[in-house]
C-alpha atoms as a PDB file:
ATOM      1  CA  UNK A   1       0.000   0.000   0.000  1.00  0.00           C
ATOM      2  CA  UNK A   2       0.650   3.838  -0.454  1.00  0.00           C
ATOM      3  CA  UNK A   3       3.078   5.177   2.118  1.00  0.00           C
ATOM      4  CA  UNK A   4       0.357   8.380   2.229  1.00  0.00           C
ATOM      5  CA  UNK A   5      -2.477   5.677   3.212  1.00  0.00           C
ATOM      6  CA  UNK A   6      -0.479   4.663   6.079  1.00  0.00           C
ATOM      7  CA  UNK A   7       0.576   8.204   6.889  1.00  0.00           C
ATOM      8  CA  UNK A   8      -2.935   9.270   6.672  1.00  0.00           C
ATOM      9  CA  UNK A   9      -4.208   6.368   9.131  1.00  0.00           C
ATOM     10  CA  UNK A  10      -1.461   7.575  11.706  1.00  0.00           C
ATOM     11  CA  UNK A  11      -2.534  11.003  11.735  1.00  0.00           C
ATOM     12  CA  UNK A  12      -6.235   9.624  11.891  1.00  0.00           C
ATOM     13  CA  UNK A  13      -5.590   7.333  15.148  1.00  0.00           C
ATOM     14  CA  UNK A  14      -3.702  10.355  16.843  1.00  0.00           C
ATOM     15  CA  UNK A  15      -6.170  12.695  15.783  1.00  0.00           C
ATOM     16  CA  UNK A  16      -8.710  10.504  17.772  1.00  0.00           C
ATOM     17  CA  UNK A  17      -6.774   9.657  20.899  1.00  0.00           C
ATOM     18  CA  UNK A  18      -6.277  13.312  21.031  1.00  0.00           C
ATOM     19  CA  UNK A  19      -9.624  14.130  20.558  1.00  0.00           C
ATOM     20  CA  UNK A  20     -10.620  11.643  23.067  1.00  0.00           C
ATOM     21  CA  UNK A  21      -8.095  13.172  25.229  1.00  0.00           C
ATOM     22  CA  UNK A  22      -9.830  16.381  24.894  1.00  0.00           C
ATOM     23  CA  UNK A  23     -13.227  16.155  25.096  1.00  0.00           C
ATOM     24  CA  UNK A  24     -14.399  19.243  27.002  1.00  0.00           C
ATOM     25  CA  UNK A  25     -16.328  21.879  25.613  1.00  0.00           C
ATOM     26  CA  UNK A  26     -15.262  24.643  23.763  1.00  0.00           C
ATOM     27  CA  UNK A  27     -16.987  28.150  22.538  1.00  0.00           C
ATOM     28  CA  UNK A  28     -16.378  28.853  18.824  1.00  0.00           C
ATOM     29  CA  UNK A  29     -17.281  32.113  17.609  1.00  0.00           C
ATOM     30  CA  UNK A  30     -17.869  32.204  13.417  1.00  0.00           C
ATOM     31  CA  UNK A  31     -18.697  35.942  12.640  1.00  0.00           C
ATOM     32  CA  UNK A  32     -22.050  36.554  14.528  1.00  0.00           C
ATOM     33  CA  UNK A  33     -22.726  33.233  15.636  1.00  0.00           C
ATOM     34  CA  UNK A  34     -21.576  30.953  18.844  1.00  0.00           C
ATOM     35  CA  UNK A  35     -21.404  27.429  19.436  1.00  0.00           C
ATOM     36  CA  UNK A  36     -20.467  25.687  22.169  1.00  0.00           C
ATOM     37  CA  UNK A  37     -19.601  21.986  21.075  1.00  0.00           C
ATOM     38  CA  UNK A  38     -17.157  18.998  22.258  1.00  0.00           C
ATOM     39  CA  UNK A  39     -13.188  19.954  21.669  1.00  0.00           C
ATOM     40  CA  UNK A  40     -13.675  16.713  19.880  1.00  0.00           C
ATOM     41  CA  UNK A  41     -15.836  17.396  17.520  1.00  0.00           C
ATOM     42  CA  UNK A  42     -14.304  20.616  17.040  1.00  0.00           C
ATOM     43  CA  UNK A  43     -10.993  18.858  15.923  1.00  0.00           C
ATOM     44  CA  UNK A  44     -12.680  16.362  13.631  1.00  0.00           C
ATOM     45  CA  UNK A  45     -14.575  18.418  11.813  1.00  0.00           C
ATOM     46  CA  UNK A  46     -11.466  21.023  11.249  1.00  0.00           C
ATOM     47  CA  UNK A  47      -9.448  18.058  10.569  1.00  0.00           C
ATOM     48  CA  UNK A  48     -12.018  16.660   7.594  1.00  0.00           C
ATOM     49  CA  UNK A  49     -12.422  20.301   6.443  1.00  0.00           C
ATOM     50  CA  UNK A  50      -8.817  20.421   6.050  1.00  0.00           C
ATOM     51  CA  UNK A  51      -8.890  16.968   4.114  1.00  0.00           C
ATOM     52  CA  UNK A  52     -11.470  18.373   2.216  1.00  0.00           C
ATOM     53  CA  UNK A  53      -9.722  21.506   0.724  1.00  0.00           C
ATOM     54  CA  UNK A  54      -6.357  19.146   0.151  1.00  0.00           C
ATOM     55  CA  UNK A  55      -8.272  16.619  -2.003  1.00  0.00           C
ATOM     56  CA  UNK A  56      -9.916  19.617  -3.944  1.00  0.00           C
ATOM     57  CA  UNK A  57      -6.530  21.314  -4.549  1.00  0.00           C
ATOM     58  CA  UNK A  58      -4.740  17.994  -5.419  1.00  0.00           C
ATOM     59  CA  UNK A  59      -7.921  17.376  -8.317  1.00  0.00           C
ATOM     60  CA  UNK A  60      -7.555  20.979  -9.958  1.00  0.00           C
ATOM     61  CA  UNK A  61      -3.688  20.428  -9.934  1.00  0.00           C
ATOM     62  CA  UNK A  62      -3.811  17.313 -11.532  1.00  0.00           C
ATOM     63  CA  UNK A  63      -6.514  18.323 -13.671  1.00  0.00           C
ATOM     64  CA  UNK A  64      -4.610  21.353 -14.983  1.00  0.00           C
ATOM     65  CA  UNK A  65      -1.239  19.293 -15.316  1.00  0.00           C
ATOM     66  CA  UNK A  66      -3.461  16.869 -17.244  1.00  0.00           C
ATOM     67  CA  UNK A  67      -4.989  19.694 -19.751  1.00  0.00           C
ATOM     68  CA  UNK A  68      -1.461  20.978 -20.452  1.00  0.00           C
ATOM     69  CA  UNK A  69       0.020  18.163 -21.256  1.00  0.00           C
ATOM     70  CA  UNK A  70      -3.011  17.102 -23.521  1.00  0.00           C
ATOM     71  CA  UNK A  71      -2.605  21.046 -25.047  1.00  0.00           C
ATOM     72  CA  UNK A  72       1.272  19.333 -25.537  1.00  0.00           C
ATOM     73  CA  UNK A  73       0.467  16.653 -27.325  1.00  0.00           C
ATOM     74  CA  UNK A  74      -2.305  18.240 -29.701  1.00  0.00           C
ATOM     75  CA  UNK A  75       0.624  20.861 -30.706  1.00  0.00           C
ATOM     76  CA  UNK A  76       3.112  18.070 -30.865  1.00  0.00           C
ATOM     77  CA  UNK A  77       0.960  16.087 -33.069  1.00  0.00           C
ATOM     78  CA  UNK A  78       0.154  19.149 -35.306  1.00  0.00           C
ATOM     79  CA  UNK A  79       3.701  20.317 -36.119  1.00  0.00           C
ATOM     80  CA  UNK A  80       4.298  16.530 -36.549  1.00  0.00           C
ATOM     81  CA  UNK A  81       1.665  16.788 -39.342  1.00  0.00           C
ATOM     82  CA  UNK A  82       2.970  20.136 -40.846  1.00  0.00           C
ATOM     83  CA  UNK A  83       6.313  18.810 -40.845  1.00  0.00           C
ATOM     84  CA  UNK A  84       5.295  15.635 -43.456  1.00  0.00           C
ATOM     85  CA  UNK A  85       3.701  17.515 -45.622  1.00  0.00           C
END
C-alpha cells in the first residue's frame, strides 16, 4: 500500500486519541454566531475540512497538469503533421 495511506491512518488514530483526550467543551465564535460543542468534535470536523480543501486542490492540480500536457500533445501532433507535408 501507499506510504500516504499509512501516513494518513497515523494522523487519523492520533487525531482521535487526542480528541478523546480532549473532550471538554469549547466556545467557537464564526462571525455573529456561537457554538459551544465537544473539543472533539471541534478537531474532527477542522481536521475533515482540512482533508477536504487538500483533495480539492490535489484534483484541480492534476486536472490542470493533465490539460497541459493534452494542449502538448495536440501541438506536438500538429507540427508533426505540418512537418510531413
Amino acid at each position: 500500500m501507499k506510504k500516504s495511506f499509512w501516513l494518513f491512518i497515523i494522523i487519523a488514530v492520533l487525531l482521535v486519541v487526542f480528541s478523546v483526550q480532549n473532550a471538554f467543551e469549547v466556545s467557537v465564535n464564526l462571525f455573529f454566531y456561537e457554538v459551544r460543542l465537544s473539543m472533539a468534535v471541534l478537531l474532527i470536523i477542522t481536521f475533515l475540512l482540512g482533508l477536504l480543501v487538500g483533495a480539492i486542490y490535489g484534483y484541480a492540480k492534476r486536472n490542470k497538469r493533465t490539460a497541459k500536457k493534452k494542449e502538448s500533445e495536440k501541438h506536438e501532433s500538429e507540427n508533426q503533421v505540418n512537418e510531413e507535408q
